[in-house]
C-alpha atoms as a PDB file:
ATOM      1  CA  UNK A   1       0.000   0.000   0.000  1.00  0.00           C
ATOM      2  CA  UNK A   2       2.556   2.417   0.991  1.00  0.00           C
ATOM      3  CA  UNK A   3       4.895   1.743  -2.240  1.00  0.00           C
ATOM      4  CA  UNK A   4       1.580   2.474  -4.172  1.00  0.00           C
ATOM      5  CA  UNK A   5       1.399   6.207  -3.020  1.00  0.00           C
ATOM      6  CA  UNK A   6       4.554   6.690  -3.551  1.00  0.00           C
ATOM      7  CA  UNK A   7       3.964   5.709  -6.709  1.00  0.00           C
ATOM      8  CA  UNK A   8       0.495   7.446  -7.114  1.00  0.00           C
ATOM      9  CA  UNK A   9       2.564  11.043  -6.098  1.00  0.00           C
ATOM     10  CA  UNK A  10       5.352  10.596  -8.376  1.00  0.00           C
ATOM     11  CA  UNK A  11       2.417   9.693 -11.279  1.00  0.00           C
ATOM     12  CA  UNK A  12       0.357  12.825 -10.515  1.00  0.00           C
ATOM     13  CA  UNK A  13       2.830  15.608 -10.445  1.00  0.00           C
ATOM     14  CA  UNK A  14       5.193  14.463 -13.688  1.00  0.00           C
ATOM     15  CA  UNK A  15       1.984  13.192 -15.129  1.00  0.00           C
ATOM     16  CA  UNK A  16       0.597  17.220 -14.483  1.00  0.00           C
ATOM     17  CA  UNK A  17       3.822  18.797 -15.180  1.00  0.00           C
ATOM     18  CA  UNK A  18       4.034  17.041 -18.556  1.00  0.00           C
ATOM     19  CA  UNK A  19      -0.376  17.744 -19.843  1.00  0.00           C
ATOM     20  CA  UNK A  20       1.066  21.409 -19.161  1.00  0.00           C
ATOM     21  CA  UNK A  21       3.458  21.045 -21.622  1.00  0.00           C
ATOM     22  CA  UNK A  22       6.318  20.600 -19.552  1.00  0.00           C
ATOM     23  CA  UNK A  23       9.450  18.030 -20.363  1.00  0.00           C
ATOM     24  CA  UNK A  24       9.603  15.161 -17.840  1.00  0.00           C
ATOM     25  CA  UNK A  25      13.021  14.653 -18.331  1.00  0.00           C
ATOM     26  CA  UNK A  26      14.145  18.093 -17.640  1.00  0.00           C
ATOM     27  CA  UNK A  27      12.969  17.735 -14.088  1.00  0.00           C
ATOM     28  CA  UNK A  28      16.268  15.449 -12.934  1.00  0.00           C
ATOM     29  CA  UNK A  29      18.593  18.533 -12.951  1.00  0.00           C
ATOM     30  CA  UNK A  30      22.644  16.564 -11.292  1.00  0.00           C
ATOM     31  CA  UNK A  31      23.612  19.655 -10.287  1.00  0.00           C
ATOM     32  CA  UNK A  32      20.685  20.421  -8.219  1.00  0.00           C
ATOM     33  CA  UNK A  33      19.422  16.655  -7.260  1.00  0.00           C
ATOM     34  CA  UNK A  34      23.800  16.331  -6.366  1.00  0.00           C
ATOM     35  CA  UNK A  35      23.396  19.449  -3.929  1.00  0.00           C
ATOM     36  CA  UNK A  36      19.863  18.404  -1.850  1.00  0.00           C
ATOM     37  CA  UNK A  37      20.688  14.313  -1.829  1.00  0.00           C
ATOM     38  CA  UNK A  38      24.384  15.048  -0.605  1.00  0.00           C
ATOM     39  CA  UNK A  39      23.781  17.659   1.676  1.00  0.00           C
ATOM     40  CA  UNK A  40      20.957  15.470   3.091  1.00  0.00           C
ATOM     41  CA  UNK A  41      23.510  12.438   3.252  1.00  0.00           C
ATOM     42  CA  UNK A  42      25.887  14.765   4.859  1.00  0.00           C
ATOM     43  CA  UNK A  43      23.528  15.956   7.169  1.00  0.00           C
ATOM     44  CA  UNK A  44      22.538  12.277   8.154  1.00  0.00           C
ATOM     45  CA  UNK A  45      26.596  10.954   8.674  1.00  0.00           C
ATOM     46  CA  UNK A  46      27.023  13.863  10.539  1.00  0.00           C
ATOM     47  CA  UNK A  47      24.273  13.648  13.329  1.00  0.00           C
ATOM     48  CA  UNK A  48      24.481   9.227  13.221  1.00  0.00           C
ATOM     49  CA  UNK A  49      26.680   7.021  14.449  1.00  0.00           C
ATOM     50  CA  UNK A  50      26.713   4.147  11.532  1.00  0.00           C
ATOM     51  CA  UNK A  51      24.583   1.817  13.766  1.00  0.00           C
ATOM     52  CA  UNK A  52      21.946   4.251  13.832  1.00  0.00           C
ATOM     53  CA  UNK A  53      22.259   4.662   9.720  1.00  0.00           C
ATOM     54  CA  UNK A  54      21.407   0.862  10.093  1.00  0.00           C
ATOM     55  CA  UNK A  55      18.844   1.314  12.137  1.00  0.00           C
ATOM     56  CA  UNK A  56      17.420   3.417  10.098  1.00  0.00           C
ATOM     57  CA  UNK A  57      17.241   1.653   6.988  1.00  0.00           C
ATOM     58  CA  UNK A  58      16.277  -1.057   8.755  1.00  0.00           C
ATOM     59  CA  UNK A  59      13.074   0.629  10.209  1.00  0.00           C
ATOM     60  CA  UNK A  60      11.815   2.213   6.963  1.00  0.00           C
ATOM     61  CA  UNK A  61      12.339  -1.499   5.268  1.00  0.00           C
ATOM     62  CA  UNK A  62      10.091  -2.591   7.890  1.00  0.00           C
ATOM     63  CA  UNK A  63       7.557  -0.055   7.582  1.00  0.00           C
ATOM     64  CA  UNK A  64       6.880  -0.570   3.529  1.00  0.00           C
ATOM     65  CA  UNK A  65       6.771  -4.182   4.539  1.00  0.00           C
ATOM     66  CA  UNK A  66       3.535  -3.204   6.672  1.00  0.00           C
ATOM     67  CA  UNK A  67       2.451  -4.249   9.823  1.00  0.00           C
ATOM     68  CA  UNK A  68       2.363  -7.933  10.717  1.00  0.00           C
ATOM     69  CA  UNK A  69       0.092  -7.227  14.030  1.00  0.00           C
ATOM     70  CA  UNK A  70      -3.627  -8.189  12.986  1.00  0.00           C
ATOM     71  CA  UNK A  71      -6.396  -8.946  15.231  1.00  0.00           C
ATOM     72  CA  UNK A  72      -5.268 -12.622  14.769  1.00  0.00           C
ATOM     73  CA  UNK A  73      -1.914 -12.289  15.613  1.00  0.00           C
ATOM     74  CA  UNK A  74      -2.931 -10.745  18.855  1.00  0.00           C
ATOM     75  CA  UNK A  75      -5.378 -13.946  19.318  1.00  0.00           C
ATOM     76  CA  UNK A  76      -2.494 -16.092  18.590  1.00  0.00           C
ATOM     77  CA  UNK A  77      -0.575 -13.892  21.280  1.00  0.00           C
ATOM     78  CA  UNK A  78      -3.101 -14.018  24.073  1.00  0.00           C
ATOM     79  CA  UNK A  79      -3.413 -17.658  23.820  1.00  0.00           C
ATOM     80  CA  UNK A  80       0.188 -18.448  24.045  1.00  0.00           C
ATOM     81  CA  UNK A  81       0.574 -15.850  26.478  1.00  0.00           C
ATOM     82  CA  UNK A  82      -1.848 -18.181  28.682  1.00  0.00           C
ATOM     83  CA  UNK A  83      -0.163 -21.485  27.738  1.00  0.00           C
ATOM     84  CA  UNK A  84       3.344 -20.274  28.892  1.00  0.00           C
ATOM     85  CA  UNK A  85       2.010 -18.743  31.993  1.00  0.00           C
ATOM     86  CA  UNK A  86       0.354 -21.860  32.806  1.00  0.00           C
ATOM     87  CA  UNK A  87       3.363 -23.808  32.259  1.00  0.00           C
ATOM     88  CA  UNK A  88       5.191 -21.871  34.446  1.00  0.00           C
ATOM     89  CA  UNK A  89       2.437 -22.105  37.838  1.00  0.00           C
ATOM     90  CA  UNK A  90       2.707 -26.405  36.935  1.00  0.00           C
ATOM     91  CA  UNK A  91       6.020 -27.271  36.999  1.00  0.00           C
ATOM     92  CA  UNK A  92       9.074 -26.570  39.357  1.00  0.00           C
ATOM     93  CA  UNK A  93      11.091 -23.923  39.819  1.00  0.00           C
ATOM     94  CA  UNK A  94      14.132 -25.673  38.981  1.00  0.00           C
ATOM     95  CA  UNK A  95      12.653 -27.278  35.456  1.00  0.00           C
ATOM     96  CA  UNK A  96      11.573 -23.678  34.842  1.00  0.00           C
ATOM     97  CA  UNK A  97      14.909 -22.371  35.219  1.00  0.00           C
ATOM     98  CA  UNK A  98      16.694 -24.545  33.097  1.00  0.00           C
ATOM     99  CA  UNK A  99      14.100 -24.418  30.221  1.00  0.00           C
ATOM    100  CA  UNK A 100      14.508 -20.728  30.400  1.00  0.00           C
ATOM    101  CA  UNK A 101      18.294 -20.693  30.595  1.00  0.00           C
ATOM    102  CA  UNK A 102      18.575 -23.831  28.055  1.00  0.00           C
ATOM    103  CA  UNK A 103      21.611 -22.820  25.779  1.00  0.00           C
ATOM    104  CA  UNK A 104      20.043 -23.783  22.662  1.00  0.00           C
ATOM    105  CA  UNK A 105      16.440 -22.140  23.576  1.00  0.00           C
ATOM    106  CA  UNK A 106      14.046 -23.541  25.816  1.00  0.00           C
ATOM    107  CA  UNK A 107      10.655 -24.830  24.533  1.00  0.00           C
ATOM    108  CA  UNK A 108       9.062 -22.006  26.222  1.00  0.00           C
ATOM    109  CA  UNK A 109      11.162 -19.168  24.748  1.00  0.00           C
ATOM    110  CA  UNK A 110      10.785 -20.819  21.765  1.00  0.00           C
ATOM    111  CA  UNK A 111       6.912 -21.040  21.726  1.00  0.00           C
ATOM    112  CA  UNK A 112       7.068 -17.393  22.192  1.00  0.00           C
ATOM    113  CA  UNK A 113       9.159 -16.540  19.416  1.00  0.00           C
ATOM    114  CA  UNK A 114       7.234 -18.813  17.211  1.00  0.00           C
ATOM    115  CA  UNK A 115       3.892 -16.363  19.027  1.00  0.00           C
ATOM    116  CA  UNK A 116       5.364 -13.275  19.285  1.00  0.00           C
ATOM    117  CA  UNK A 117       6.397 -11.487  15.725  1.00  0.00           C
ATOM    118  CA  UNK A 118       8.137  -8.335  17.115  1.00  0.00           C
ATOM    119  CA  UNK A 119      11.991  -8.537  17.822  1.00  0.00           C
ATOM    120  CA  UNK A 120      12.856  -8.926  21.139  1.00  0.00           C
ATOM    121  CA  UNK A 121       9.581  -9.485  22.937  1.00  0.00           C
ATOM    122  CA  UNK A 122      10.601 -13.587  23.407  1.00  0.00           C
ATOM    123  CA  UNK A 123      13.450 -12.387  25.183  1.00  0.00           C
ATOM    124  CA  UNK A 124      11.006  -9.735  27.213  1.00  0.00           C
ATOM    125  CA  UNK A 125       8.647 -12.445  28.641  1.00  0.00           C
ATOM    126  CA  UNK A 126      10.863 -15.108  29.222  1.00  0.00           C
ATOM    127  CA  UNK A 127      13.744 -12.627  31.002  1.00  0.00           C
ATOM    128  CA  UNK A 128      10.425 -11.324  33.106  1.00  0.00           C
ATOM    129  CA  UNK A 129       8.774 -14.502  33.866  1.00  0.00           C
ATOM    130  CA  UNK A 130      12.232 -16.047  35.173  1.00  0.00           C
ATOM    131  CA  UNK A 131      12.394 -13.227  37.870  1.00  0.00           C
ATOM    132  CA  UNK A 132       8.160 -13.542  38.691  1.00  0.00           C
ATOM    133  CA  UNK A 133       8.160 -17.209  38.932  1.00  0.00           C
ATOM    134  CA  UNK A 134      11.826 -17.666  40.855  1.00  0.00           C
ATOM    135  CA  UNK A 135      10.414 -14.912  43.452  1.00  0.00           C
ATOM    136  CA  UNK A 136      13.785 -12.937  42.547  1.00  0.00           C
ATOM    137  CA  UNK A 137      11.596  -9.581  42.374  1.00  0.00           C
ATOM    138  CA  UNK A 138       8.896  -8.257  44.480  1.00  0.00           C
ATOM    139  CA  UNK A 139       5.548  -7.584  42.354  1.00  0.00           C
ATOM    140  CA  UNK A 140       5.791  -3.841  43.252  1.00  0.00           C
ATOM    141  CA  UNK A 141       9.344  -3.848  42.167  1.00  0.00           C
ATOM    142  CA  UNK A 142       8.709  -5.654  39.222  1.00  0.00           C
ATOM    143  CA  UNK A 143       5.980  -3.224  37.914  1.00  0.00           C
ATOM    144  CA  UNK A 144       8.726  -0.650  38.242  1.00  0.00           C
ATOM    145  CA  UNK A 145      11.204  -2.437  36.093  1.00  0.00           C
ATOM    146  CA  UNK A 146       8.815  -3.236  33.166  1.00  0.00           C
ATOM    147  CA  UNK A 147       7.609   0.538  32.816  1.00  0.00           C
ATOM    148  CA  UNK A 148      11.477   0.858  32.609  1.00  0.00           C
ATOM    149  CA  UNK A 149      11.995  -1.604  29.949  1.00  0.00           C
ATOM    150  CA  UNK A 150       8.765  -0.673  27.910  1.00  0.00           C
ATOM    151  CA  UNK A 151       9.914   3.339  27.931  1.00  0.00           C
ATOM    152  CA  UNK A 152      13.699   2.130  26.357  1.00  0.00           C
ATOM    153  CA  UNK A 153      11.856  -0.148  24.070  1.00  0.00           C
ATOM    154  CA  UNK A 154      10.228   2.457  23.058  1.00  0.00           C
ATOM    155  CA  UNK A 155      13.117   5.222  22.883  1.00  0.00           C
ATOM    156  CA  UNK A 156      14.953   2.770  20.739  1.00  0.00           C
ATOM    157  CA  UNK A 157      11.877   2.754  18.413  1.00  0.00           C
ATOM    158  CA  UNK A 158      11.482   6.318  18.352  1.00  0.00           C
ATOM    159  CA  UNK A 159      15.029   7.596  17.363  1.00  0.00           C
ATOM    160  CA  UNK A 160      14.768   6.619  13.820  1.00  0.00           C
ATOM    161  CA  UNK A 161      11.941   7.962  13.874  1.00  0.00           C
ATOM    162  CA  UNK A 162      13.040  11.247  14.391  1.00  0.00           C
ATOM    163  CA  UNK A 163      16.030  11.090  12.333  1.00  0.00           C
ATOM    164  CA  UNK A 164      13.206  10.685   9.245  1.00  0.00           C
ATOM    165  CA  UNK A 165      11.043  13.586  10.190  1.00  0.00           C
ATOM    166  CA  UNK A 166      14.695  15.881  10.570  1.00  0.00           C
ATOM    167  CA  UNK A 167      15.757  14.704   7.133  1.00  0.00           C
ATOM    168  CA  UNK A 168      12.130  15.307   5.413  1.00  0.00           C
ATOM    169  CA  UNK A 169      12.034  18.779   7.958  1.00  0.00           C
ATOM    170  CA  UNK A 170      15.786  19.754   6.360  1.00  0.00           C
ATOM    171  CA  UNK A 171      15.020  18.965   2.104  1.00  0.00           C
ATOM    172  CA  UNK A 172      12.627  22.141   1.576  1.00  0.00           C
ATOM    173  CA  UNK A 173      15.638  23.906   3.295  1.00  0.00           C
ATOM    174  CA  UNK A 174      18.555  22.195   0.788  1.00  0.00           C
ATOM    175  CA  UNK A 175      16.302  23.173  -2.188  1.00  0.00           C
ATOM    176  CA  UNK A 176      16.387  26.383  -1.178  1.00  0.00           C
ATOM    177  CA  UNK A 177      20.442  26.638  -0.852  1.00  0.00           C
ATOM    178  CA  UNK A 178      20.115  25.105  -4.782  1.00  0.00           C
ATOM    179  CA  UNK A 179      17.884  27.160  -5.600  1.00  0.00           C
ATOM    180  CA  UNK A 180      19.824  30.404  -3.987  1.00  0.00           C
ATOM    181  CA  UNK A 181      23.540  29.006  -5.609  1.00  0.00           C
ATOM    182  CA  UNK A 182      21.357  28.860  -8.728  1.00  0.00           C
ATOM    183  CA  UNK A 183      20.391  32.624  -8.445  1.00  0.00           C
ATOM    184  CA  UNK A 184      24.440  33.408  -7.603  1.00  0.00           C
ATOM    185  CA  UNK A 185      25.375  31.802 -10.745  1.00  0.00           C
ATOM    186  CA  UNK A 186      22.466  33.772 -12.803  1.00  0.00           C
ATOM    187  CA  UNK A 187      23.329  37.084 -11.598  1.00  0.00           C
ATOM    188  CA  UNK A 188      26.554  36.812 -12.701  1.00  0.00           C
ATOM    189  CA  UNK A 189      25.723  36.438 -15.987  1.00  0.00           C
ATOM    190  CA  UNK A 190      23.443  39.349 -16.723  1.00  0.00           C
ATOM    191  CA  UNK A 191      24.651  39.815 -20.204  1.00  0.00           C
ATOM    192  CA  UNK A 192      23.115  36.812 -21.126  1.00  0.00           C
ATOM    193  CA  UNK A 193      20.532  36.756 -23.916  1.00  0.00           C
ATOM    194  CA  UNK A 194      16.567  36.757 -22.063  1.00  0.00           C
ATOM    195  CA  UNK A 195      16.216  32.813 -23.436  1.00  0.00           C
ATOM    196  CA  UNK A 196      19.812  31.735 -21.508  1.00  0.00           C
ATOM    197  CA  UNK A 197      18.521  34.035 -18.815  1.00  0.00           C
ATOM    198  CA  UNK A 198      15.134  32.134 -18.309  1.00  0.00           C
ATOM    199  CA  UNK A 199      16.803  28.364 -18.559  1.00  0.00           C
ATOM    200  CA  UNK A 200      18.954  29.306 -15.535  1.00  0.00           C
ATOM    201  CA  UNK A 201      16.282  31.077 -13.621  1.00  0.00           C
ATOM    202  CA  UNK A 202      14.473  27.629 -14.306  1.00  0.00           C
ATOM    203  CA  UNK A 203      17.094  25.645 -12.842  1.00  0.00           C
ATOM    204  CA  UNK A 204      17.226  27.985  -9.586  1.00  0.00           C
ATOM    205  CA  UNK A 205      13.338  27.337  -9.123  1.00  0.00           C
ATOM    206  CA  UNK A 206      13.809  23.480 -10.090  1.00  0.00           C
ATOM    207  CA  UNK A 207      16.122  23.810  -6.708  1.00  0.00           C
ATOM    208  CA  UNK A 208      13.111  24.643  -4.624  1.00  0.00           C
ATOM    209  CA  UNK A 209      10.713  22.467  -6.393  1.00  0.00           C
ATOM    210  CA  UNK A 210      13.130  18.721  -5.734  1.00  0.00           C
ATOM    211  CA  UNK A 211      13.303  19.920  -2.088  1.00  0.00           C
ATOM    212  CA  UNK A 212       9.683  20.323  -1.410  1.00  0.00           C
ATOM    213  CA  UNK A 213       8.785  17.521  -3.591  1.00  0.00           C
ATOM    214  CA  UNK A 214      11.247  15.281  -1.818  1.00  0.00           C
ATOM    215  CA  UNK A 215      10.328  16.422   1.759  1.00  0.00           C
ATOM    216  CA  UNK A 216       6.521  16.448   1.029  1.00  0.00           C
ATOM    217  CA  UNK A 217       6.238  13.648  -1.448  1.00  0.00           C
ATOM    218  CA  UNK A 218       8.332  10.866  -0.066  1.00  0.00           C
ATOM    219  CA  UNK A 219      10.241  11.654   3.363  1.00  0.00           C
ATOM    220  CA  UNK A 220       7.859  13.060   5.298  1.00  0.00           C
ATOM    221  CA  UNK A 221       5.262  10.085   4.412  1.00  0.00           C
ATOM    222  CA  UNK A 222       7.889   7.677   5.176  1.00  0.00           C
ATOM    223  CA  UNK A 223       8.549   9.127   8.513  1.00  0.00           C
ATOM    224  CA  UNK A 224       4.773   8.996   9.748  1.00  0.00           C
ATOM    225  CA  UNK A 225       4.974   5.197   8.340  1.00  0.00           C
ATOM    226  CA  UNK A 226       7.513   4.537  10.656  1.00  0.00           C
ATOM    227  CA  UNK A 227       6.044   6.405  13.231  1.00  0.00           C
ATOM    228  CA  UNK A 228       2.930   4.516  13.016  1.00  0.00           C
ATOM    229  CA  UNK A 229       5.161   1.138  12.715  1.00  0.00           C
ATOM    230  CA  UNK A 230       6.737   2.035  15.973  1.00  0.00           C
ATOM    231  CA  UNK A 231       3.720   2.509  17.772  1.00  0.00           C
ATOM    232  CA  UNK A 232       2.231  -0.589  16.560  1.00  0.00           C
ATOM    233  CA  UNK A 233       4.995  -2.495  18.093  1.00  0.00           C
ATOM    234  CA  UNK A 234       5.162  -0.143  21.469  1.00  0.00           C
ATOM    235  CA  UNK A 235       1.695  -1.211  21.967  1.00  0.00           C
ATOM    236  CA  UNK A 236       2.092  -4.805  21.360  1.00  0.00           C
ATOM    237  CA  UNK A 237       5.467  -4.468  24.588  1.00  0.00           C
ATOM    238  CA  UNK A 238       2.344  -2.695  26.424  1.00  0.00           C
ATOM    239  CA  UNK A 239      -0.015  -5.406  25.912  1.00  0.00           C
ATOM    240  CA  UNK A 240       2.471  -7.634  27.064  1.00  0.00           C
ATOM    241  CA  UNK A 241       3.791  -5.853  29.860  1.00  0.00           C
ATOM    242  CA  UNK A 242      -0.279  -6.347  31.730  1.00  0.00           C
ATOM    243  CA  UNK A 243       0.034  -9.851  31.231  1.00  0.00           C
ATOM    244  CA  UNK A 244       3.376 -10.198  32.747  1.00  0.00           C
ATOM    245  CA  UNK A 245       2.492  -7.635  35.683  1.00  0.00           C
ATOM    246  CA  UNK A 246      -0.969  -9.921  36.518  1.00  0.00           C
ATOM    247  CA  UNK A 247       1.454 -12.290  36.384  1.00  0.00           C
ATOM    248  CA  UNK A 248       3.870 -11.319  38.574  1.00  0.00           C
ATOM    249  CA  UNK A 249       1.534 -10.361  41.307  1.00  0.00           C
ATOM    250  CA  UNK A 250      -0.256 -13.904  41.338  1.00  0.00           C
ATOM    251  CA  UNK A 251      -3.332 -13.505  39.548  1.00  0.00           C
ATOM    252  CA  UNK A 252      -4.821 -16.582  37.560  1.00  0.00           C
ATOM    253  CA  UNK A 253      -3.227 -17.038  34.123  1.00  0.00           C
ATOM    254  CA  UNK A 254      -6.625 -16.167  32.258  1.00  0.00           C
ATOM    255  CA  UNK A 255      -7.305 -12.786  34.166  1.00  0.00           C
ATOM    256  CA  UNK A 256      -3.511 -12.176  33.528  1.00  0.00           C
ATOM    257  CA  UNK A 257      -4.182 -12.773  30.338  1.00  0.00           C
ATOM    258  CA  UNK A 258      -7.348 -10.746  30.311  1.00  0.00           C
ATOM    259  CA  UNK A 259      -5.477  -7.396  31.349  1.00  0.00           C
ATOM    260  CA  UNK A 260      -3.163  -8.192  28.603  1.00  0.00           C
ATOM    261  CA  UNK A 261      -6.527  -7.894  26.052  1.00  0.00           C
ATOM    262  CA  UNK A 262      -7.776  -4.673  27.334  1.00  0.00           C
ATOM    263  CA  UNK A 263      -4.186  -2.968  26.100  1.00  0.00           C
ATOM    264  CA  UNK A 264      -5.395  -3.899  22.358  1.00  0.00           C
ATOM    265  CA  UNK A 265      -6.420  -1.351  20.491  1.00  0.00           C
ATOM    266  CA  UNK A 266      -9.985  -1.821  19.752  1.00  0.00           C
ATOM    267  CA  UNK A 267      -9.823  -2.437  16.125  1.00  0.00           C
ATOM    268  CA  UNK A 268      -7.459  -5.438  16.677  1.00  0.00           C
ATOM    269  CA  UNK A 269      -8.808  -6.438  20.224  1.00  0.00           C
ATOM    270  CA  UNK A 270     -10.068  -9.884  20.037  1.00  0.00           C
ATOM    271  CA  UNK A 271     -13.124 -10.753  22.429  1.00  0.00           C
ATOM    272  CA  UNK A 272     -13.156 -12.355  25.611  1.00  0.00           C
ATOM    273  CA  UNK A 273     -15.391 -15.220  24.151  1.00  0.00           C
ATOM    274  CA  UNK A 274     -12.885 -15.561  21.338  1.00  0.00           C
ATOM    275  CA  UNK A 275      -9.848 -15.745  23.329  1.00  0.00           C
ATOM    276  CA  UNK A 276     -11.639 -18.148  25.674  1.00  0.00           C
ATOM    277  CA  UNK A 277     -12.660 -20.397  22.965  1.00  0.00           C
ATOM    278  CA  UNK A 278      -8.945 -20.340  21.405  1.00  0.00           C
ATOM    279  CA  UNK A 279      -7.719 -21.565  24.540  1.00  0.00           C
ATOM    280  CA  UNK A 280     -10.346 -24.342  24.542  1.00  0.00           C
ATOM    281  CA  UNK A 281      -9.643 -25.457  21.541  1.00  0.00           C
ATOM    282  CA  UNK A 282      -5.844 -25.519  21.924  1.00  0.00           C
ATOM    283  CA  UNK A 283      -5.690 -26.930  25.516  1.00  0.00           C
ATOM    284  CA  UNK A 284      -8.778 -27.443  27.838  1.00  0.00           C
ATOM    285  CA  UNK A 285     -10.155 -29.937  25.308  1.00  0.00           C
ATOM    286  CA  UNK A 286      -6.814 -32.275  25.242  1.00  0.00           C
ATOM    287  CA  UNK A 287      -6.716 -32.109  29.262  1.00  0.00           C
ATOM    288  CA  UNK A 288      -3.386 -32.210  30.944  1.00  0.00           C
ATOM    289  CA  UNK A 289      -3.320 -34.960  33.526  1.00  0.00           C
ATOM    290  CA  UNK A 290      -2.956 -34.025  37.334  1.00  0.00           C
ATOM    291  CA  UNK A 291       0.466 -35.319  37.585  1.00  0.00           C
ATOM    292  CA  UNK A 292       3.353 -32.636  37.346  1.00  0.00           C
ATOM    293  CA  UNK A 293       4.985 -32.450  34.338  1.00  0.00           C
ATOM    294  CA  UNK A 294       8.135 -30.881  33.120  1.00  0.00           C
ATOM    295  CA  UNK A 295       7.561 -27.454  30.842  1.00  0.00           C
ATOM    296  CA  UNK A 296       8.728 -29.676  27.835  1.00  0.00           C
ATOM    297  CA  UNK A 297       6.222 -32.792  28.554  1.00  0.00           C
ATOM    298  CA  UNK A 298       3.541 -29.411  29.199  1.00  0.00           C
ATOM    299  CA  UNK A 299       4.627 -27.830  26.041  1.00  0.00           C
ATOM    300  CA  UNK A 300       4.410 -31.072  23.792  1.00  0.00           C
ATOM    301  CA  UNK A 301       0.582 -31.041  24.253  1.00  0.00           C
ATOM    302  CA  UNK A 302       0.345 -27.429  22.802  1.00  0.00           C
ATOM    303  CA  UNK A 303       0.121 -26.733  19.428  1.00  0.00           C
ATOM    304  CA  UNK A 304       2.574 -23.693  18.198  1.00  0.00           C
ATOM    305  CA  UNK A 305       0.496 -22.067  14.745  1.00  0.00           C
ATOM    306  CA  UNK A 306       2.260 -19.574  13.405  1.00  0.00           C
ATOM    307  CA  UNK A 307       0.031 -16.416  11.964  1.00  0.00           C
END
């Protein structure tokens, strides 16, 4: 969708420029396009360390890609979610331990990954539930510490961010510079005949026009993509942060998990009779018997769909 307005903006204005009798081709000026895209580059190295040029890209690839957080994908989460935490209230602490600290991934922090589709949130639950089930951390303490590590989630999310809107904030002001240099070089040759005159003028103004168009047309839109992709995934740490804090402070794995549900945003929030029923179907109806049971016998009875 996104690569299709970016393809329905650069349509309408050459497409309009050229019905008023304009040349397409004489819109990609070097000079001009050499003096906005380095400057911006410049502008970019300067105010990055490389890792956050990474970042960057990396962020903006994901946001064209679009967001992989539907209403069933939060289903998907919820249930797992409940499955994990109920694996880790029926076995021991010791068999909980070493699944969690098993060097080639437990089977629990592997059913989340295989659950959970943003980076680093498989880490996030397992890392908290080792501390909530091991007693390592009071509850009130622990609510502390996830507000902590949701806010530098979220920071880390937010800086590309912000380099985007301060590139597609500095274009308009790089086609101006062209456009000024352009109006140096024209003064200075005055002489000129009125048709030489008027081609440089042009150029100048062309200056103005790639900076705007640039800014307006295809970095600032990119910017609010990747805005909206980082709150997306700041909202799916938040929905998992209530589940882990019910679960911290002792509350039954499906009102844990119910906490966790009412962080959705409505559009994607499943119901309570639909998350109920996906549990049911996954585990109530192939009961576990009495008898405790390691996290990996647990595990082996629950189905891991990926969505």
């Amino acid at each position: 969708m996104a690569a299709a307005g970016v393809l329905i903006v650069l349509i309408s204005v050459v497409g309009g420029y050229a019905l008023e009798g304009g040349e397409p081709g004489g819109l990609l000026r070097p000079a001009e396009l050499l003096i906005i895209l380095g400057a911006a580059a410049g502008m970019l190295i300067t105010c990055n360390q490389p890792e956050d040029l990474a970042v960057l890209g990396w962020a903006a690839g994901r946001a064209f890609r679009g967001s992989r957080l539907t209403g069933r994908t939060y289903l998907a989460t919820l249930t797992a979610l409940h499955s994990v935490f109920e694996t880790a209230r029926r076995c021991s602490a010791a068999t909980l331990e070493s699944d969690l600290d098993s060097e080639n991934g437990g089977l629990i922090r592997q059913r989340c990954r295989d659950a959970f589709p943003v980076t680093g949130t498989a880490d996030f639950v397992c890392d908290t539930m080792r501390l909530a089930a091991l007693r390592r951390v009071e509850p009130y303490d622990m609510d502390t510490l996830l507000d902590g590590s949701v806010e530098l989630e979220q920071r880390a999310r937010d800086q590309p961010v912000e380099t985007a809107k301060n590139l597609a904030d500095a274009l308009p002001g790089f086609g101006i510079a062209a456009a000024v240099l352009g109006v140096v070089i024209t003064m200075g040759e005055m002489n000129r005949s009125p048709a030489v005159m008027g081609e440089r003028i042009a150029c100048a103004l062309l200056g103005t026009f790639l900076g705007i168009f640039l800014s307006y047309g295809f970095a600032g839109p990119v910017a609010s993509l990747m805005e909206h992709a980082s709150d997306a995934e700041s909202c799916y740490y938040r929905v998992l942060r209530a589940g882990l804090g019910g679960f911290a402070r002792g509350m039954p794995s499906a009102v844990a998990v119910e906490l966790a549900r009412r962080q959705i945003p409505p559009g994607l929030r499943p119901t309570f009779q639909s998350v109920e029923l996906a549990w049911r179907e996954e585990f109530v109806q192939r009961p576990v018997s009495p008898v405790r049971r390691t996290a990996k016998e647990f595990l082996r009875r629950i189905p891991i769909r990926n969505t």
